[in-house]
C-alpha atoms as a PDB file:
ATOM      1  CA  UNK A   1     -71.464 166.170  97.844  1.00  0.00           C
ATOM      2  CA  UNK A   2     -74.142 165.595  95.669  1.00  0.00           C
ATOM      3  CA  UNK A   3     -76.158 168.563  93.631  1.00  0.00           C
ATOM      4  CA  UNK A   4     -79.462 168.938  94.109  1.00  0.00           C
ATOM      5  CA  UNK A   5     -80.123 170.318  90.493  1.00  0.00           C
ATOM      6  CA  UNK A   6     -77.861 167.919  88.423  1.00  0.00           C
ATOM      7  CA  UNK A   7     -80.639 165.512  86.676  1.00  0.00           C
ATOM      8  CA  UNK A   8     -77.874 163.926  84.475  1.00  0.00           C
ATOM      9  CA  UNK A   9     -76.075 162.631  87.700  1.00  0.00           C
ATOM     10  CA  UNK A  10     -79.168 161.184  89.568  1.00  0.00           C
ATOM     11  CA  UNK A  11     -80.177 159.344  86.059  1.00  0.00           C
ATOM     12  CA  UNK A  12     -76.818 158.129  86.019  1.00  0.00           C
ATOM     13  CA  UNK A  13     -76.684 156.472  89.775  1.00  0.00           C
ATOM     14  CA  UNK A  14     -80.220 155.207  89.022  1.00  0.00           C
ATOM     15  CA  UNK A  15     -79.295 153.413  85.795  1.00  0.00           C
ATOM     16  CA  UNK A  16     -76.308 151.930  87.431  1.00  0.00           C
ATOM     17  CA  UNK A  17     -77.665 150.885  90.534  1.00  0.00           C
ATOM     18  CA  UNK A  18     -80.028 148.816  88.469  1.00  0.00           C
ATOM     19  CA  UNK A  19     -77.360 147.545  85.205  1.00  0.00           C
ATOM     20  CA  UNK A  20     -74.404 148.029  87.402  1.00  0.00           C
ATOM     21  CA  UNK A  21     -71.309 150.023  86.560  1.00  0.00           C
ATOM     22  CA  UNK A  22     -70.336 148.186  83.726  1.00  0.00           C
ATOM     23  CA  UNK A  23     -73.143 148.594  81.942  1.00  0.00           C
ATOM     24  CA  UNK A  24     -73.323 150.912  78.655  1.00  0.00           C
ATOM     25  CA  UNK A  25     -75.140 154.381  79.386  1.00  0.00           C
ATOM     26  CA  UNK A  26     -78.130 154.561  77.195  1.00  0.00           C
ATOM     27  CA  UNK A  27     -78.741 158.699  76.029  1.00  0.00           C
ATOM     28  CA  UNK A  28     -79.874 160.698  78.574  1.00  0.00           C
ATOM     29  CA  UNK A  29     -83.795 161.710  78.756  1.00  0.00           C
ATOM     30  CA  UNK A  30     -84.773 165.377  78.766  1.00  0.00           C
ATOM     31  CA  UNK A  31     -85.341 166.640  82.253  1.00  0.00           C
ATOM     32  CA  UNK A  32     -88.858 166.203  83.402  1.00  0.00           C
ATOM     33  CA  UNK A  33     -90.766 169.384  85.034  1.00  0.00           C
ATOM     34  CA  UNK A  34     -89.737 168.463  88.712  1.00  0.00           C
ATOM     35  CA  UNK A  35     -93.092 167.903  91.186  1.00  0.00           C
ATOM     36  CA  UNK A  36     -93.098 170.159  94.575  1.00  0.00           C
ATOM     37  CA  UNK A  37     -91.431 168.310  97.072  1.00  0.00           C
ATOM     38  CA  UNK A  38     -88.638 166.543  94.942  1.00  0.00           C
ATOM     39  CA  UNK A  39     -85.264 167.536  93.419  1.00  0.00           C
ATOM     40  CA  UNK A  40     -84.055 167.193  89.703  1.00  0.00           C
ATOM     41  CA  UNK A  41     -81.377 164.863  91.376  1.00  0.00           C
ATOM     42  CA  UNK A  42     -84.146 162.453  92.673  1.00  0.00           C
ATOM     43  CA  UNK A  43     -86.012 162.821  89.389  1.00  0.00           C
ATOM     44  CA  UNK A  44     -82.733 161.417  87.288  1.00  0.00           C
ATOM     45  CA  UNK A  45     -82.664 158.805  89.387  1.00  0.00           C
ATOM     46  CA  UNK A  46     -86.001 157.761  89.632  1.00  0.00           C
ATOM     47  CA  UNK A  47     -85.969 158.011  85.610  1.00  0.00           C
ATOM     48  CA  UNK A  48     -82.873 156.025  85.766  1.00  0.00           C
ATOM     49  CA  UNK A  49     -84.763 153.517  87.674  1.00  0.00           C
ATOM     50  CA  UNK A  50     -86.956 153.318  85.477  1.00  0.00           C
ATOM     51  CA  UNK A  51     -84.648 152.968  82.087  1.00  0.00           C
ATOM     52  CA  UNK A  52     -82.806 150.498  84.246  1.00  0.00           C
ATOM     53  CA  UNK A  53     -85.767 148.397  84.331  1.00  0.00           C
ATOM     54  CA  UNK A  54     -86.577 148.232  80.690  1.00  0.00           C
END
């Protein structure tokens, strides 16, 4: 089960669903403030997303 408050992990499955598993983690960001509505799970991965696509 997933937690709902671990940013780290979301950033991490973002990243890697972009790079893939193989690819080297680059340092993670500093937790965002997290909107109404979302999690700091779903903001890690939407951040990791986002790093994923630079």
């Amino acid at each position: 089960m997933v937690d709902p408050n671990d940013f780290r992990e979301g950033f991490i499955q973002g990243f890697r669903a972009i790079r893939g598993s193989a690819a080297a983690l680059p340092a993670i960001p500093a937790r965002p403030a997290t909107p109404a509505g979302r999690t700091p799970f779903q903001m890690g991965i939407i951040r990791g997303i986002e790093r994923g696509n630079e």
